[in-house]
N, C-alpha and C. Protein backbone atom coordinates (compact mmCIF):
# COMPACT_ATOMS: atom_id res chain seq x y z
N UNK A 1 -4.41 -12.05 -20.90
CA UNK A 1 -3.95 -11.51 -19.63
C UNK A 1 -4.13 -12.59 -18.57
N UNK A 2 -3.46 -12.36 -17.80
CA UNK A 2 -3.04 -13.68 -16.81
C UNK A 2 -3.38 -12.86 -15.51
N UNK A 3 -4.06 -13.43 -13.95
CA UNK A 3 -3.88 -13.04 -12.89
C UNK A 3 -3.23 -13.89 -11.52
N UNK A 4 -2.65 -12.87 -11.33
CA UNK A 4 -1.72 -14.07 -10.06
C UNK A 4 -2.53 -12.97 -9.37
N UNK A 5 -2.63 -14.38 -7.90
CA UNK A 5 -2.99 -13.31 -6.81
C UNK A 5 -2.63 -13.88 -5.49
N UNK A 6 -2.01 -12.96 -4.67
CA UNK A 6 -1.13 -13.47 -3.17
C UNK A 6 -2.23 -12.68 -2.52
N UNK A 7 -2.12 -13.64 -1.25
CA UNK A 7 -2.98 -13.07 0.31
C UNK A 7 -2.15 -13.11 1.15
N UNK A 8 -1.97 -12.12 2.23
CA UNK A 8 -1.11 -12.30 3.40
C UNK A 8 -2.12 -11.18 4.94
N UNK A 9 -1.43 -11.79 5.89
CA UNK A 9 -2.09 -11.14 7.24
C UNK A 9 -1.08 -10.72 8.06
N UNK A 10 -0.81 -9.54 8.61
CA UNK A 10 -0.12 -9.15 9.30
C UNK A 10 -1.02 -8.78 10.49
N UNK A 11 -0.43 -9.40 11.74
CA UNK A 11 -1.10 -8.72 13.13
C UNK A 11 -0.36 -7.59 13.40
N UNK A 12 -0.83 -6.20 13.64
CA UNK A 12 -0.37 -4.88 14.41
C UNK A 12 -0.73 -4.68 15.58
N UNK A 13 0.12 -3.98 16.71
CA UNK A 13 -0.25 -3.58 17.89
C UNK A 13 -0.99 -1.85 17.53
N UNK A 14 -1.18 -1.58 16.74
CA UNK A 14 -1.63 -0.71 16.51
C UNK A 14 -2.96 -0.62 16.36
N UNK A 15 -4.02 0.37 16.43
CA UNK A 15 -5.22 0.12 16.35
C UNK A 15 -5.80 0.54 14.91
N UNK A 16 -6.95 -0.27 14.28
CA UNK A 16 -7.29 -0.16 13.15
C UNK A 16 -7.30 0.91 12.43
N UNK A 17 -7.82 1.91 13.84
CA UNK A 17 -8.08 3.51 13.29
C UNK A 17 -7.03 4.01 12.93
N UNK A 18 -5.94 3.95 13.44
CA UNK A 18 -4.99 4.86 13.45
C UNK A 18 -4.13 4.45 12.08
N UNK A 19 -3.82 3.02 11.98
CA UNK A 19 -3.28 2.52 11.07
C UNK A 19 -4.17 2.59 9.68
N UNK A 20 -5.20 2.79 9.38
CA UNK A 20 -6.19 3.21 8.12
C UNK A 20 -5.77 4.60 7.79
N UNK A 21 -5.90 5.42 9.02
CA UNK A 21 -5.47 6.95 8.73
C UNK A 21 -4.08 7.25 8.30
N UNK A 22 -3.30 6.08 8.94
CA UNK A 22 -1.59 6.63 8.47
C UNK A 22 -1.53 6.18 6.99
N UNK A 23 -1.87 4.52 6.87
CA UNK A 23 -1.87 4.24 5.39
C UNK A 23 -2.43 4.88 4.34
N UNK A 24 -3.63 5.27 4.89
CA UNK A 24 -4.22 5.77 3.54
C UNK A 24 -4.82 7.13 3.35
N UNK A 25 -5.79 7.75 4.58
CA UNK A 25 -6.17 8.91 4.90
C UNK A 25 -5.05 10.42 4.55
N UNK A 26 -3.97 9.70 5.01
CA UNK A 26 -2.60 10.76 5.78
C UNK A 26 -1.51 10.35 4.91
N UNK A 27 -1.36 9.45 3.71
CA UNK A 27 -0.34 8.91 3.28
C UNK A 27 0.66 9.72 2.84
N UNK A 28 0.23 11.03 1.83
CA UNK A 28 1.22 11.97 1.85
C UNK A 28 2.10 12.55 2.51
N UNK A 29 1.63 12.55 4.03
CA UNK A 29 2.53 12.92 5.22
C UNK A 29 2.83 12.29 5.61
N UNK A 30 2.33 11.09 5.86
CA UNK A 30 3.34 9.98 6.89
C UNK A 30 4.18 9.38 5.86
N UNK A 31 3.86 8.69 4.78
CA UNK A 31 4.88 8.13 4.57
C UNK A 31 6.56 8.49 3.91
N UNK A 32 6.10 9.55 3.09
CA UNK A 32 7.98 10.10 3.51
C UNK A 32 8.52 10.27 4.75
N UNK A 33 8.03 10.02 5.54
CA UNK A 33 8.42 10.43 7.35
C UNK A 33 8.67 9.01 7.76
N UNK A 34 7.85 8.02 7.30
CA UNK A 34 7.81 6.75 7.93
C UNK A 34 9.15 5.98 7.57
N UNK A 35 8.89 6.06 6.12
CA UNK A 35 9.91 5.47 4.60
C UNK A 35 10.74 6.51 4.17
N UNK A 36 12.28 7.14 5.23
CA UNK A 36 12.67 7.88 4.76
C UNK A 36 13.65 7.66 3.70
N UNK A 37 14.24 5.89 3.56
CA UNK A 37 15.07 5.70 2.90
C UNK A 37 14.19 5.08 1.24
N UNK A 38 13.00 4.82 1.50
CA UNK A 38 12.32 4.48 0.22
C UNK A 38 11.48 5.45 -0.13
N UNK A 39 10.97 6.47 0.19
CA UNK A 39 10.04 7.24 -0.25
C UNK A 39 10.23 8.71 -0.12
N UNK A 40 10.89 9.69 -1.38
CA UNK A 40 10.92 10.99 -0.71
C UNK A 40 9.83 11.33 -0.93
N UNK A 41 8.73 11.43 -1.86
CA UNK A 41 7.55 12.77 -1.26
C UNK A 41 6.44 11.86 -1.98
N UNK A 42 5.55 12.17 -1.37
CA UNK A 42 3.99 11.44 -1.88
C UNK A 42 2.94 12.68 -2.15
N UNK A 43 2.16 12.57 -3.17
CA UNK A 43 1.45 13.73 -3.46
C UNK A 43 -0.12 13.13 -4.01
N UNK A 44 -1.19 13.74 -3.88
CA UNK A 44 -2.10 13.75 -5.01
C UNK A 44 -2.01 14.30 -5.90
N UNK A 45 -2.15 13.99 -7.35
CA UNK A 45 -2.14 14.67 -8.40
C UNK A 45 -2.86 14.69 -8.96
N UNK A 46 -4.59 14.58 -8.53
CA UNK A 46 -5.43 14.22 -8.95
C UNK A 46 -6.88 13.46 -8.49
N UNK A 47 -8.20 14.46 -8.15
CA UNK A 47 -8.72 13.74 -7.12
C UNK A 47 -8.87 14.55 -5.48
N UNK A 48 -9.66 14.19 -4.76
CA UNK A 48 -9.91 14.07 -3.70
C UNK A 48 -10.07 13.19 -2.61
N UNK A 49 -8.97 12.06 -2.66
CA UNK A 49 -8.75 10.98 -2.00
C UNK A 49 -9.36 9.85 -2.07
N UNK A 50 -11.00 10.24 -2.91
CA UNK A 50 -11.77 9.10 -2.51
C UNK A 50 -11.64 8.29 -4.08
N UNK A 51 -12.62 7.09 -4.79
CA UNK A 51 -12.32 6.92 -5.77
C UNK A 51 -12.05 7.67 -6.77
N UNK A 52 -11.09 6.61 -7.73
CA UNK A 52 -10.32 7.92 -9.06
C UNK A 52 -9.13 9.02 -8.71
N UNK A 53 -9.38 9.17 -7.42
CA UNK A 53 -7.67 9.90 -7.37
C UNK A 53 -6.31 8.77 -7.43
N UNK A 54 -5.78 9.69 -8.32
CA UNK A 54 -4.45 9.24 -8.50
C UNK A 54 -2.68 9.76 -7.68
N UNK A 55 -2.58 9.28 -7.27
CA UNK A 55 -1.50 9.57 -6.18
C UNK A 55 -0.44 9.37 -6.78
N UNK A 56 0.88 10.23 -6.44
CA UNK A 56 2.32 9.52 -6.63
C UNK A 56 2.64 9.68 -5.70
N UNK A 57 3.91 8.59 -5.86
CA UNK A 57 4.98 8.52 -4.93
C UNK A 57 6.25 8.49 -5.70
N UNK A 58 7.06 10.01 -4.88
CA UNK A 58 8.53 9.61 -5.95
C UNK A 58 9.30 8.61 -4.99
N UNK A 59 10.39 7.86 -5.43
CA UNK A 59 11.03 7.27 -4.41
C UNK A 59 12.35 7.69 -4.63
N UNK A 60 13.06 7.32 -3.41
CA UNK A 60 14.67 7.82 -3.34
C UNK A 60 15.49 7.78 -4.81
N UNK A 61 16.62 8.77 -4.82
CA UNK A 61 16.89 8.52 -6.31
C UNK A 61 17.12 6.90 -6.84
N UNK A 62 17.14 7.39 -7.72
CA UNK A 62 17.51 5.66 -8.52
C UNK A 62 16.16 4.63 -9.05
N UNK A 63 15.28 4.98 -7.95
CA UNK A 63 14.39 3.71 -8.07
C UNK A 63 13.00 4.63 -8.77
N UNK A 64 12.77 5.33 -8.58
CA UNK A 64 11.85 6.43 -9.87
C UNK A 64 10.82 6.75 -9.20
N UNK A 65 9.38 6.39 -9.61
CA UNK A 65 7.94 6.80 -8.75
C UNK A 65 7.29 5.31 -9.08
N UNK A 66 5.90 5.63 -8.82
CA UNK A 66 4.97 4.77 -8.61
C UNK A 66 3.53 5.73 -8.91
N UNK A 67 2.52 5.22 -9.51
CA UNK A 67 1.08 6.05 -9.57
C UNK A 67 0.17 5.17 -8.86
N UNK A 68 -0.80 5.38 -8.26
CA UNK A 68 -1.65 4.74 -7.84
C UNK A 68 -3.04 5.09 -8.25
N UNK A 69 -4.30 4.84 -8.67
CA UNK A 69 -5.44 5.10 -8.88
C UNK A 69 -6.60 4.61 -7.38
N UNK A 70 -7.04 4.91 -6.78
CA UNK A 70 -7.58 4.66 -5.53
C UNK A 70 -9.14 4.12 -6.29
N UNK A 71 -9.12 2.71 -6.44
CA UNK A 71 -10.56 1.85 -6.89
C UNK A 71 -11.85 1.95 -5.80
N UNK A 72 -11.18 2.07 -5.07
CA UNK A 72 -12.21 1.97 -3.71
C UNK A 72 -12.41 2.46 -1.99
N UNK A 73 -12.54 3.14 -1.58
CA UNK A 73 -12.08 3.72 -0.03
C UNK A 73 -13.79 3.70 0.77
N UNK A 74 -13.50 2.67 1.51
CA UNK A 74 -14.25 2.39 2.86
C UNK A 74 -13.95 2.63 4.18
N UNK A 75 -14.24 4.04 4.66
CA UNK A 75 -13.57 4.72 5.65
C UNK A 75 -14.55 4.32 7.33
N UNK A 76 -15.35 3.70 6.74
CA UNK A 76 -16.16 3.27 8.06
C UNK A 76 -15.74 1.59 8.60
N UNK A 77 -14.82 0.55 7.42
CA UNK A 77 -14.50 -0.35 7.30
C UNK A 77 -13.41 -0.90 7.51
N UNK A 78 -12.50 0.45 7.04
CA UNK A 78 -11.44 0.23 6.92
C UNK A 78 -11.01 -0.72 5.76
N UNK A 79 -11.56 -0.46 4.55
CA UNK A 79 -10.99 -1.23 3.49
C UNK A 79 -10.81 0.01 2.45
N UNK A 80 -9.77 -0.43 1.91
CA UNK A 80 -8.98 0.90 1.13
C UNK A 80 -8.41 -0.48 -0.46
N UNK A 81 -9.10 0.14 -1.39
CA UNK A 81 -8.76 -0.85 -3.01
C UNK A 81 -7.83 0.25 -3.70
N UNK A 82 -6.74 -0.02 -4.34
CA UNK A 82 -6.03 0.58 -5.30
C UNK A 82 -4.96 -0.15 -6.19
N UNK A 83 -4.42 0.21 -7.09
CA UNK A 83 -4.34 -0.18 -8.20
C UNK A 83 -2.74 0.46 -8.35
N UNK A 84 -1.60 -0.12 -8.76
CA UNK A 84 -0.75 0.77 -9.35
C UNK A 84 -0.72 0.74 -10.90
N UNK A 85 -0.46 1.94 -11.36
CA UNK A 85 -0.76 2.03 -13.13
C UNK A 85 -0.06 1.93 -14.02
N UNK A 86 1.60 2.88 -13.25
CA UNK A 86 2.25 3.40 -13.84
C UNK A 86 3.73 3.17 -12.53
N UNK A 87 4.92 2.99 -13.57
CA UNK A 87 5.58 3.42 -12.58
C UNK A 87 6.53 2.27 -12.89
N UNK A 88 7.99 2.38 -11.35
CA UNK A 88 8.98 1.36 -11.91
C UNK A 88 8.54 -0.08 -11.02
N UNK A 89 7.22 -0.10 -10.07
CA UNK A 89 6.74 -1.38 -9.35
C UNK A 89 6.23 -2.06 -10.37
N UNK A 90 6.45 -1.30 -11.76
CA UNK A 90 5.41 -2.20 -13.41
C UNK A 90 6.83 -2.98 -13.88
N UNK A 91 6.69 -4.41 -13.94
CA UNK A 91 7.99 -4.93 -14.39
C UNK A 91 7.38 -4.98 -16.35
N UNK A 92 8.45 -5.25 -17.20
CA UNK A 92 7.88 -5.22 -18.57
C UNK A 92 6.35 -6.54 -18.58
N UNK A 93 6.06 -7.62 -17.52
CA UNK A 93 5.24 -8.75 -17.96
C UNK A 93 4.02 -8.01 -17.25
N UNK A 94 4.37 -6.91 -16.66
CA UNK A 94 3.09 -6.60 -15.32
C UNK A 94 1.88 -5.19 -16.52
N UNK A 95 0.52 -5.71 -16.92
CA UNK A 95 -0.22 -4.52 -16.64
C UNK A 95 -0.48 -3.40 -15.89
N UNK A 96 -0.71 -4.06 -14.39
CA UNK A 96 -1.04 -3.23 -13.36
C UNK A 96 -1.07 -4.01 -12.07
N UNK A 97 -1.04 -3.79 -10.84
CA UNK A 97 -1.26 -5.18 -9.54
C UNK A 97 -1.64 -3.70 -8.97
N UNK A 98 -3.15 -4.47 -8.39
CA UNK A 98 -4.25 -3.93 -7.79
C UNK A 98 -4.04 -4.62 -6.58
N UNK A 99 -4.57 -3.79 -5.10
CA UNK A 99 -4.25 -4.00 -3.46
C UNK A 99 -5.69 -4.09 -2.89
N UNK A 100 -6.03 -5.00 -2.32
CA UNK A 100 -7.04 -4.43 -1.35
C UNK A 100 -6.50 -5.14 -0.10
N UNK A 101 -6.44 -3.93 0.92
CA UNK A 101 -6.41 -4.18 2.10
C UNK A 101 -7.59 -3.90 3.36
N UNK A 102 -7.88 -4.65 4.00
CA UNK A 102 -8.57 -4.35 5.15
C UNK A 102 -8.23 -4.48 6.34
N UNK A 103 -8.57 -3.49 7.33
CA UNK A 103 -7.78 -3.63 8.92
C UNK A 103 -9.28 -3.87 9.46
N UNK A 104 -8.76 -4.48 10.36
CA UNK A 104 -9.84 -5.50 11.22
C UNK A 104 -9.50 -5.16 12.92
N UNK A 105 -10.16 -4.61 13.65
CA UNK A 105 -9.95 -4.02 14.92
C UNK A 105 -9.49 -5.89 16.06
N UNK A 106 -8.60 -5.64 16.63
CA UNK A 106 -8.71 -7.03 17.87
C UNK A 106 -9.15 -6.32 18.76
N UNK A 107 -9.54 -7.51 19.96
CA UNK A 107 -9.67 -6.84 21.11
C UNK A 107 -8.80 -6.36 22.12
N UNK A 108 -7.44 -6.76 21.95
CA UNK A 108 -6.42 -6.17 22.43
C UNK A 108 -6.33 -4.56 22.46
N UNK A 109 -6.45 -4.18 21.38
CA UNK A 109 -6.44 -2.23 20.75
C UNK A 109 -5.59 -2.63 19.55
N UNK A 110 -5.46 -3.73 19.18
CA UNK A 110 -4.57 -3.85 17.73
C UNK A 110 -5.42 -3.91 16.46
N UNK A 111 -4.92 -4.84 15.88
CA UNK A 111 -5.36 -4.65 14.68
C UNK A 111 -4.83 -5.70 13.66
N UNK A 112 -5.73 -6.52 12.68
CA UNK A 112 -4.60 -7.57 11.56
C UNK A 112 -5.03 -6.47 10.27
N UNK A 113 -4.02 -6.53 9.73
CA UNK A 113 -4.07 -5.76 8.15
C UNK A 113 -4.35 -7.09 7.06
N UNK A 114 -5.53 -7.43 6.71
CA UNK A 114 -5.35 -8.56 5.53
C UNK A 114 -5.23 -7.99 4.30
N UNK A 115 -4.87 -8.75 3.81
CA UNK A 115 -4.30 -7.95 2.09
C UNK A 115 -4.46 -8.73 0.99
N UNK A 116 -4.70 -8.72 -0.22
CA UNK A 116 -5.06 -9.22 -0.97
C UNK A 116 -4.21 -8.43 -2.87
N UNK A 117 -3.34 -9.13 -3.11
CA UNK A 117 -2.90 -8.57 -4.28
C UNK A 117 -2.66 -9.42 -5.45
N UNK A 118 -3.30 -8.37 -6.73
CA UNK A 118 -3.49 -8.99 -8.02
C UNK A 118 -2.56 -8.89 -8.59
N UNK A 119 -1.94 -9.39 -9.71
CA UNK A 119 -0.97 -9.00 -10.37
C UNK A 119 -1.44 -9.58 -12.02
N UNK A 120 -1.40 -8.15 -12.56
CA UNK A 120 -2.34 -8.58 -13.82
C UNK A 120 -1.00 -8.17 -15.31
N UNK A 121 -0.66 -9.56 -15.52
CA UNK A 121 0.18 -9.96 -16.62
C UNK A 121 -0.19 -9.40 -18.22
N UNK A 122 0.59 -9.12 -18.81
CA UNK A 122 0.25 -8.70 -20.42
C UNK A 122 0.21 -10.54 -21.06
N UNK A 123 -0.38 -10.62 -22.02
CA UNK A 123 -0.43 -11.63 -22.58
C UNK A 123 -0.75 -12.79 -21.95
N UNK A 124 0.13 -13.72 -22.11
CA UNK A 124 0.14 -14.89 -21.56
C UNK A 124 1.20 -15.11 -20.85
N UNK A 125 2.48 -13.68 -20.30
CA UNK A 125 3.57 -13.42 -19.74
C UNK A 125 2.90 -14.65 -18.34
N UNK A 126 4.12 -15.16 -17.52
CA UNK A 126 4.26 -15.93 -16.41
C UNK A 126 5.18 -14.87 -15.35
N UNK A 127 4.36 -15.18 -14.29
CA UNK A 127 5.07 -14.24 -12.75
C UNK A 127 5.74 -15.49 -12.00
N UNK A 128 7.15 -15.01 -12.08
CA UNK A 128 7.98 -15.79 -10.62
C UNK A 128 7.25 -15.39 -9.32
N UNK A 129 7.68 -16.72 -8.96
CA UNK A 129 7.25 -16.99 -7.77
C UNK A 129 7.90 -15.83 -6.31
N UNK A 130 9.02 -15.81 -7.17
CA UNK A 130 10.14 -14.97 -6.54
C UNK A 130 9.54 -13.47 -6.21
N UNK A 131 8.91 -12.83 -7.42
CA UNK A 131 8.45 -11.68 -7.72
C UNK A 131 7.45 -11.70 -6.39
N UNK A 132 6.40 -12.51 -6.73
CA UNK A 132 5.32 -12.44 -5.45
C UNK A 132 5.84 -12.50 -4.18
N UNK A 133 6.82 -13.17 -3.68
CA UNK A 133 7.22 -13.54 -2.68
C UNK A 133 7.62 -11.88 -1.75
N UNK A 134 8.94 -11.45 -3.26
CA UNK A 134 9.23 -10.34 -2.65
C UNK A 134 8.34 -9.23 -2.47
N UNK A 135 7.22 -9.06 -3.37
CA UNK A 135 5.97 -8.14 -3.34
C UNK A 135 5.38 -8.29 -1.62
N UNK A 136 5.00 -9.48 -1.02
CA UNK A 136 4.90 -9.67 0.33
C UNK A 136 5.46 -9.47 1.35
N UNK A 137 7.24 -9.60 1.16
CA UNK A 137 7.66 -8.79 2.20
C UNK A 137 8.18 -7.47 2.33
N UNK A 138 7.88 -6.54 1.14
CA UNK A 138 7.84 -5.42 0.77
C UNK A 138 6.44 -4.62 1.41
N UNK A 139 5.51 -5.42 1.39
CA UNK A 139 4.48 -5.10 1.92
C UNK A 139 4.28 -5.36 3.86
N UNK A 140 5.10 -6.29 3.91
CA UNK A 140 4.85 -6.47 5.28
C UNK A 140 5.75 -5.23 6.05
N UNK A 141 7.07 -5.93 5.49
CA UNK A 141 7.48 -4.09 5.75
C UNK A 141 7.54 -2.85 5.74
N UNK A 142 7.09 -2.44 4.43
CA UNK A 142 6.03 -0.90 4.64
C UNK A 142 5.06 -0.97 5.64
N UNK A 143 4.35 -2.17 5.90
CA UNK A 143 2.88 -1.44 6.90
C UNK A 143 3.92 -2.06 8.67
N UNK A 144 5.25 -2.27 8.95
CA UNK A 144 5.80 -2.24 9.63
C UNK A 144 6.54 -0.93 10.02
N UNK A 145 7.17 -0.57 9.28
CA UNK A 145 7.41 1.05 9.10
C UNK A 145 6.21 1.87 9.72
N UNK A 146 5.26 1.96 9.02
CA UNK A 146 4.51 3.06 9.45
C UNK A 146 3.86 2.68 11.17
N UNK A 147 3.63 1.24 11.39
CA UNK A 147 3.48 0.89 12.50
C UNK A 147 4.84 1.59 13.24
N UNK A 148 6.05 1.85 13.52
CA UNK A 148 6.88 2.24 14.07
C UNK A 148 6.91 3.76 14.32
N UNK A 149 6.58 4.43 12.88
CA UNK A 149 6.27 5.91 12.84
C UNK A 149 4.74 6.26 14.12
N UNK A 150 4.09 5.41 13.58
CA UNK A 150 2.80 5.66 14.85
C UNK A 150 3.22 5.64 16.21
N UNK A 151 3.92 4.63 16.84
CA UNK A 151 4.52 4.56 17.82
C UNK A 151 5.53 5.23 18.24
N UNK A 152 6.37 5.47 17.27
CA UNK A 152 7.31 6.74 17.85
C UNK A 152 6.69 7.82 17.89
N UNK A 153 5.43 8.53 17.16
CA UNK A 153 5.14 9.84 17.71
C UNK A 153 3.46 9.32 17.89
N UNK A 154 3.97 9.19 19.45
CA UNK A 154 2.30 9.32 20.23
C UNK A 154 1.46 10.31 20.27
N UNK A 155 1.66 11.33 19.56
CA UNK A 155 0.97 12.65 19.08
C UNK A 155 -0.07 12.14 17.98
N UNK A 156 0.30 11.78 17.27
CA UNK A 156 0.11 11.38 15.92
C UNK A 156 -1.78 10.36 16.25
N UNK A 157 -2.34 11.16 15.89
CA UNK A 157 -4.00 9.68 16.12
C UNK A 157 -4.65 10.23 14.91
């Protein structure tokens, strides 16, 4: 087994709190709301949010679901570890690619999301560069999305 692993930082005008709770706390509800064209419904199927629950997400037709196993949740930290298991984000070379993200408060009222992702290969399979690349801005734009959903409904904390 082989591990690739990408880091990336996104700065948010959003504040740590709020953006921990939409990503991960609240994910079932915000994000079909956030991601209406990538994500119809997010569920637990397993679990009580904290480690060992397993989450899906179906996505719009065509593109299938996704499972997630939640490795780790630091709600005083804001660091949230998970894992996808199952699903069509598994290409045939991929085991599993595990996430850890942490939001980090600025002093502005924002927030940087750092991220950290594994990508754990069967065999001695090789990951394009391409693959990672697009995994990053897939990611920058989901936690852009939900940054937008926060801001459009100022209700929402």
């Amino acid at each position: 087994m082989g591990v690739f692993t990408s880091e990336s930082e996104h700065v948010s005008p959003v504040s740590a709190a709020k953006l921990f709770k939409a990503i991960v706390l609240d994910a079932t509800n915000v994000f079909p709301k956030a991601l209406p064209n990538f994500i119809k419904s997010a569920e637990t199927i397993e679990g009580d949010g904290g480690p060992g629950t397993i989450k899906k997400l179906t996505l719009v037709e065509g593109l299938g679901f996704v499972k997630h196993h939640v490795d780790a949740l630091d709600t005083e930290n804001y660091v949230y570890n998970y894992s996808v298991i199952e699903g069509s984000a598994l290409s045939e070379a991929l085991e599993k690619i595990s996430y850890e993200y942490k939001i980090v408060g600025t002093p502005d009222g924002g927030s940087i999301v750092k991220s950290t992702s594994r990508y754990y290969t069967k065999g001695d399979e090789k990951l394009a560069e391409e693959f990672v690349k697009a995994g990053k801005e897939r990611s920058a734009g989901f936690t852009k999305a939900i940054e937008d959903f926060i801001q459009a409904n100022p209700h929402y904390n």
